[in-house]
Protein backbone atom coordinates (compact mmCIF):
# COMPACT_ATOMS: atom_id res chain seq x y z
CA UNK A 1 30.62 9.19 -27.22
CA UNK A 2 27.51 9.75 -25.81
CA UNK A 3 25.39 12.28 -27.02
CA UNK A 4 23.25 14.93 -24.71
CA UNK A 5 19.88 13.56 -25.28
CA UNK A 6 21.15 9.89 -24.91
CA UNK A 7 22.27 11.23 -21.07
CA UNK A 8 18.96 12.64 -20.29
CA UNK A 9 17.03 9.65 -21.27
CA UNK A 10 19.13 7.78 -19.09
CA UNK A 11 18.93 9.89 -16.40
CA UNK A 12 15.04 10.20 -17.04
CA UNK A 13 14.82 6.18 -17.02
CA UNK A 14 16.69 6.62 -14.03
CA UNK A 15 14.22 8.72 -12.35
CA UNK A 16 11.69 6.48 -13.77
CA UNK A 17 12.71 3.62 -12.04
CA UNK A 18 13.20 5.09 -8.52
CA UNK A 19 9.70 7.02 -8.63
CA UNK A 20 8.31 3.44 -9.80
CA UNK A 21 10.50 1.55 -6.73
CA UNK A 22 9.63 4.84 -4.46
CA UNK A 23 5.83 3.95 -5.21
CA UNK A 24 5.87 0.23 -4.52
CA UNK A 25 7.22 0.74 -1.42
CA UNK A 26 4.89 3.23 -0.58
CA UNK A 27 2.22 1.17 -1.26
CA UNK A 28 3.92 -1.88 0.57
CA UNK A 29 3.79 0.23 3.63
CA UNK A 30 0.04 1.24 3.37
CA UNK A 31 -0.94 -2.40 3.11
CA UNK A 32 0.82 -3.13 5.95
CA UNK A 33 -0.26 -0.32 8.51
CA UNK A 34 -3.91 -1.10 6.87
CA UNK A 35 -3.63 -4.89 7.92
CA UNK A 36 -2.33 -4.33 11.23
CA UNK A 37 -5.30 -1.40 11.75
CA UNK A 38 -7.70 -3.62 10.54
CA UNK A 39 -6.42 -6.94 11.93
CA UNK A 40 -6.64 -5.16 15.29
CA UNK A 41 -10.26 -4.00 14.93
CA UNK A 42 -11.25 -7.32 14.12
CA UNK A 43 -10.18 -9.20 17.00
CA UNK A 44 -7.30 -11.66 15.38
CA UNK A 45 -4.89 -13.30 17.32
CA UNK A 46 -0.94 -12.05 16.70
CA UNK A 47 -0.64 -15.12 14.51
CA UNK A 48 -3.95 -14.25 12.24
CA UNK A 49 -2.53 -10.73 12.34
CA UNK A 50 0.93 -11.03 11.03
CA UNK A 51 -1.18 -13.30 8.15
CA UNK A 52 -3.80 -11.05 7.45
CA UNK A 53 -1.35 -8.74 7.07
CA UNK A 54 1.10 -10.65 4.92
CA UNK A 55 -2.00 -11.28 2.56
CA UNK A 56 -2.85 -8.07 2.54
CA UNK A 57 0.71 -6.77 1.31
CA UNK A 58 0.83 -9.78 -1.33
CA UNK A 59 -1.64 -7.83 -2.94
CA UNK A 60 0.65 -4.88 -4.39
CA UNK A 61 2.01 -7.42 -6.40
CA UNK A 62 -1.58 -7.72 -8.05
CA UNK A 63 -3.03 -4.58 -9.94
CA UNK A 64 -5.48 -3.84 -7.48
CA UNK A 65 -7.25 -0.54 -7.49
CA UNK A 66 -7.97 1.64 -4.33
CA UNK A 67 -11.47 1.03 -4.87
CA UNK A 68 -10.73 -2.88 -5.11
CA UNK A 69 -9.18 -2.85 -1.83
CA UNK A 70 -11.64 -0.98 0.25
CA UNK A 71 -14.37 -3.55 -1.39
CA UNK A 72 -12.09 -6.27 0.05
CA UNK A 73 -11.34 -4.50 3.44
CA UNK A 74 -15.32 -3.60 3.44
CA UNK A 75 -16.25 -7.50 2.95
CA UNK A 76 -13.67 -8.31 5.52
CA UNK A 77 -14.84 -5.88 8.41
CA UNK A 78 -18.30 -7.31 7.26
CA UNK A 79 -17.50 -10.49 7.71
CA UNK A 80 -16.57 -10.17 11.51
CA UNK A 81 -19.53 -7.50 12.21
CA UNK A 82 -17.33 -4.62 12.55
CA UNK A 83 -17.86 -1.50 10.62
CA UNK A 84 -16.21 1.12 10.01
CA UNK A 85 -17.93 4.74 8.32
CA UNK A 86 -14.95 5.84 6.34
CA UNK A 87 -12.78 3.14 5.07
CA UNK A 88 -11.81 4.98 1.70
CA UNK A 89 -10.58 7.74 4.15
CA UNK A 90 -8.33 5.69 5.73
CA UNK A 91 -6.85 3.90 2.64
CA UNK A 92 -5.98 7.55 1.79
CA UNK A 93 -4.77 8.75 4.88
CA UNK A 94 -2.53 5.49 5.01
CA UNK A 95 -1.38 6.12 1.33
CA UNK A 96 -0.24 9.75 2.45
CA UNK A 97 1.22 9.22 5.60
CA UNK A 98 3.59 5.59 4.14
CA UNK A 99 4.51 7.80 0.88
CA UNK A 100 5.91 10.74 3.29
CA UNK A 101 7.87 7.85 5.12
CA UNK A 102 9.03 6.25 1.98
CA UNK A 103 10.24 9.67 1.03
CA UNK A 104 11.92 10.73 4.21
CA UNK A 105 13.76 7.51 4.15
């Protein structure tokens, strides 16, 4: 027989695991509308753009920090002579608007 705290740290791993799995997703989602916004401003063909973009999802697998990816995003706008003023802004606004998606879902 299961005891009352043994159910509530189940159901607490439980919630755990789909806040983790809620997150991942979330952040799957901003990669993705960030790599098709950015692959767009920098001129790529649809083929360079569904790459750029598949790189740029690869990357939730890695730790990376916000910060980490706007230095990479900043480097790649740089690279093609495009800027843009407030890249951390959009990382952000991204973030928000793919975590109210992966919550309405």
């Amino acid at each position: 027989m299961t005891t009352l705290f043994e159910e509530r740290e189940r159901a607490f791993e439980r919630l755990f695991a789909h806040e983790e799995e809620l997150r991942f997703l979330a952040l799957v989602r901003r990669n993705r509308m960030i790599g098709t916004w950015i692959a767009r401003r920098i001129g790529l063909s649809e083929a360079e753009a569904e790459e750029y973009t598949r790189r740029l999802v690869e990357t939730v697998a890695i730790p990376l920090t916000d910060e980490a990816l706007v230095a990479r995003l900043r480097a790649d706008l740089d690279a093609r002579g495009v800027e843009v003023r407030d890249l951390p802004g959009l990382v952000a606004r991204c973030a928000a608007e793919a975590a109210r998606e992966v919550r309405a879902a």
